[in-house]
N, C-alpha and C. Protein backbone atom coordinates (compact mmCIF):
# COMPACT_ATOMS: atom_id res chain seq x y z
N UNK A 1 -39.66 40.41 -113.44
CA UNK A 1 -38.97 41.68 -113.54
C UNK A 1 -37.54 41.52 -113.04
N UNK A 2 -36.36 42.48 -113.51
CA UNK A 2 -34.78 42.34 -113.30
C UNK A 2 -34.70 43.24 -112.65
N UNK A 3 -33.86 43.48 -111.32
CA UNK A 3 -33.07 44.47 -110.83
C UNK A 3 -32.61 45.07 -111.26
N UNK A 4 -31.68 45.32 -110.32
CA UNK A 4 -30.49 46.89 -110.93
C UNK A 4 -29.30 45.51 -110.80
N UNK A 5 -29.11 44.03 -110.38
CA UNK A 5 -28.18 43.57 -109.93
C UNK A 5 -28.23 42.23 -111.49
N UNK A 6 -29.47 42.05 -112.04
CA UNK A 6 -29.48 41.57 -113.33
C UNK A 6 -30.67 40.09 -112.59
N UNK A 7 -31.10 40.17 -111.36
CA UNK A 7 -31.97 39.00 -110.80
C UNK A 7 -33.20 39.44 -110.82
N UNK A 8 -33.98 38.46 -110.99
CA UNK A 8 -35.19 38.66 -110.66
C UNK A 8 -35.58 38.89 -109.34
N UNK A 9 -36.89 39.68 -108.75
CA UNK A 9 -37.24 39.77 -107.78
C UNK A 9 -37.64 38.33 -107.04
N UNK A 10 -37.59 37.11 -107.57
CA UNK A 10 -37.38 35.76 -106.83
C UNK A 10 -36.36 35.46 -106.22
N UNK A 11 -35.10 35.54 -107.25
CA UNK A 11 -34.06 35.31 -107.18
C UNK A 11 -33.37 35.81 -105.90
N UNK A 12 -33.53 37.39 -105.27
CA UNK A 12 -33.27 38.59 -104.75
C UNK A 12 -33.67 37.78 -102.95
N UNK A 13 -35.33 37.62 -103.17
CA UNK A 13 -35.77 37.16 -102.30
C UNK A 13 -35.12 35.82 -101.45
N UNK A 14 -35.16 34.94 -102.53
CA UNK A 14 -33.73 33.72 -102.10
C UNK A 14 -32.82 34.01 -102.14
N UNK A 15 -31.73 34.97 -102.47
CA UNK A 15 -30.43 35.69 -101.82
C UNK A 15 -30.51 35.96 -100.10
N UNK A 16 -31.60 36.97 -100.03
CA UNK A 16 -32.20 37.69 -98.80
C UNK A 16 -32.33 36.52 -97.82
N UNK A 17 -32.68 35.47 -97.97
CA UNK A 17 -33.44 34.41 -96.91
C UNK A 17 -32.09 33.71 -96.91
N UNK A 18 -31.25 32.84 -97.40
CA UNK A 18 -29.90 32.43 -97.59
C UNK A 18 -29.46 33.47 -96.76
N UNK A 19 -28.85 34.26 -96.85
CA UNK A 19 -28.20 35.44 -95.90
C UNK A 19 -28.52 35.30 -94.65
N UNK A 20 -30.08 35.37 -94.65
CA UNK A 20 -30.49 35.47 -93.28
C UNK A 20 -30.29 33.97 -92.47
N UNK A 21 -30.40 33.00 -93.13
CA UNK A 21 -30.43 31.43 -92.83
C UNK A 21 -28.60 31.27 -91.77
N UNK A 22 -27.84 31.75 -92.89
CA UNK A 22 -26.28 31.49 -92.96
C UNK A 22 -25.59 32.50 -91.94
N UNK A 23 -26.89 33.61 -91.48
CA UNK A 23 -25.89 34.99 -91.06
C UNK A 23 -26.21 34.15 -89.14
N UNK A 24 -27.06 33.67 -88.70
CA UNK A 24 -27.07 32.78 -87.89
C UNK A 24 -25.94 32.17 -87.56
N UNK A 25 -25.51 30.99 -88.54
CA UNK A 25 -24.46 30.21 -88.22
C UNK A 25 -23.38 31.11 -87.99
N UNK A 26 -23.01 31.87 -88.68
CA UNK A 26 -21.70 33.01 -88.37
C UNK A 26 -21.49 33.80 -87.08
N UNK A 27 -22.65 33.59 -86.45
CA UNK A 27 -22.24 34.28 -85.54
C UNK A 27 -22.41 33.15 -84.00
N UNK A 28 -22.67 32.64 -84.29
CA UNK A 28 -22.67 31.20 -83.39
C UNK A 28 -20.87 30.99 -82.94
N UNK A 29 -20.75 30.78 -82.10
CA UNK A 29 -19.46 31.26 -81.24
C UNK A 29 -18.73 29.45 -81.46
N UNK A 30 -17.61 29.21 -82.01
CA UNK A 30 -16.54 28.39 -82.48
C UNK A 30 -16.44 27.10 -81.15
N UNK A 31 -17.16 26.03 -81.23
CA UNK A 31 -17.06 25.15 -79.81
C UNK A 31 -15.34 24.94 -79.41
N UNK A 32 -15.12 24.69 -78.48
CA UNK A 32 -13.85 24.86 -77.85
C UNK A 32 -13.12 23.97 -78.22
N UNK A 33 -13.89 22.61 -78.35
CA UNK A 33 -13.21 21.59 -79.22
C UNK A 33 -12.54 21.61 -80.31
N UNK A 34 -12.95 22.52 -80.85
CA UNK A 34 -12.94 22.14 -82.54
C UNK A 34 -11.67 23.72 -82.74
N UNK A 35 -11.36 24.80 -81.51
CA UNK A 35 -10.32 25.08 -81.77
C UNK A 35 -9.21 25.07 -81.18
N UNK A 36 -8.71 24.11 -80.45
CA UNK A 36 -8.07 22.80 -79.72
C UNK A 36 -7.37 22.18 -81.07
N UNK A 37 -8.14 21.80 -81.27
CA UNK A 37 -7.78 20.71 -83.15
C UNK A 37 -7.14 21.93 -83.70
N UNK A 38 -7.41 22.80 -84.10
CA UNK A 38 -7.24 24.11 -84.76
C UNK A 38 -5.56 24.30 -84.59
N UNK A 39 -5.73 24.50 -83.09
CA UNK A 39 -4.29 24.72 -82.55
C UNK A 39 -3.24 23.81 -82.84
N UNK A 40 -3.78 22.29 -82.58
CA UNK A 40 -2.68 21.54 -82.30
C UNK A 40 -2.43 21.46 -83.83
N UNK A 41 -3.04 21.27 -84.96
CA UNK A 41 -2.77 21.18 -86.03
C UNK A 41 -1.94 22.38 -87.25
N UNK A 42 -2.00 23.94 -86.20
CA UNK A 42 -1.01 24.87 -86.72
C UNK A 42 0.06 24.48 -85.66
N UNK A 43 0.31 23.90 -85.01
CA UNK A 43 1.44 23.67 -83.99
C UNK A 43 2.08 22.56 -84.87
N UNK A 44 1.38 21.44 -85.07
CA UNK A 44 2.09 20.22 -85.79
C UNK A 44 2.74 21.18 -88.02
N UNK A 45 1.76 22.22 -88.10
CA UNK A 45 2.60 22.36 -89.55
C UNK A 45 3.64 23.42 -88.79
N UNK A 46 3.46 24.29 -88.36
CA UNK A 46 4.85 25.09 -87.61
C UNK A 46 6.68 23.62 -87.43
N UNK A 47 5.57 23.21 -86.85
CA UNK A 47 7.19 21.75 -85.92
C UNK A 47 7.49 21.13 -87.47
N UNK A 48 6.74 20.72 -88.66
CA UNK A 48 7.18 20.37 -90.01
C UNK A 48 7.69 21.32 -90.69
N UNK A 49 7.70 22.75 -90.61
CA UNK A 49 8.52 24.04 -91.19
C UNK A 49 9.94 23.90 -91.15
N UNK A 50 10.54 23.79 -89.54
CA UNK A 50 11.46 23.63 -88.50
C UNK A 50 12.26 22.70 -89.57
């Protein structure tokens, strides 16, 4: 059977679980390391603007 969105009610179900899988990682808080790198690397294209 098709939705109102043009998927099957399988399809819908693996949307739903994906979401739920991925909505996890999103909210998992950015390790400190990795926005360190972040920084220094908008600092290094800023100083190549210049």
């Amino acid at each position: 059977m098709v939705g109102e969105t043009g998927k099957s009610s399988l399809e819908e179900q693996i949307d739903e679980n994906l979401r739920k899988v991925f909505q996890k990682d999103t909210e998992e808080p950015v390790p400190d390391r990795f926005v360190d790198l972040l920084k220094q690397l908008k600092e290094r294209e800023q100083a190549n603007d210049k």
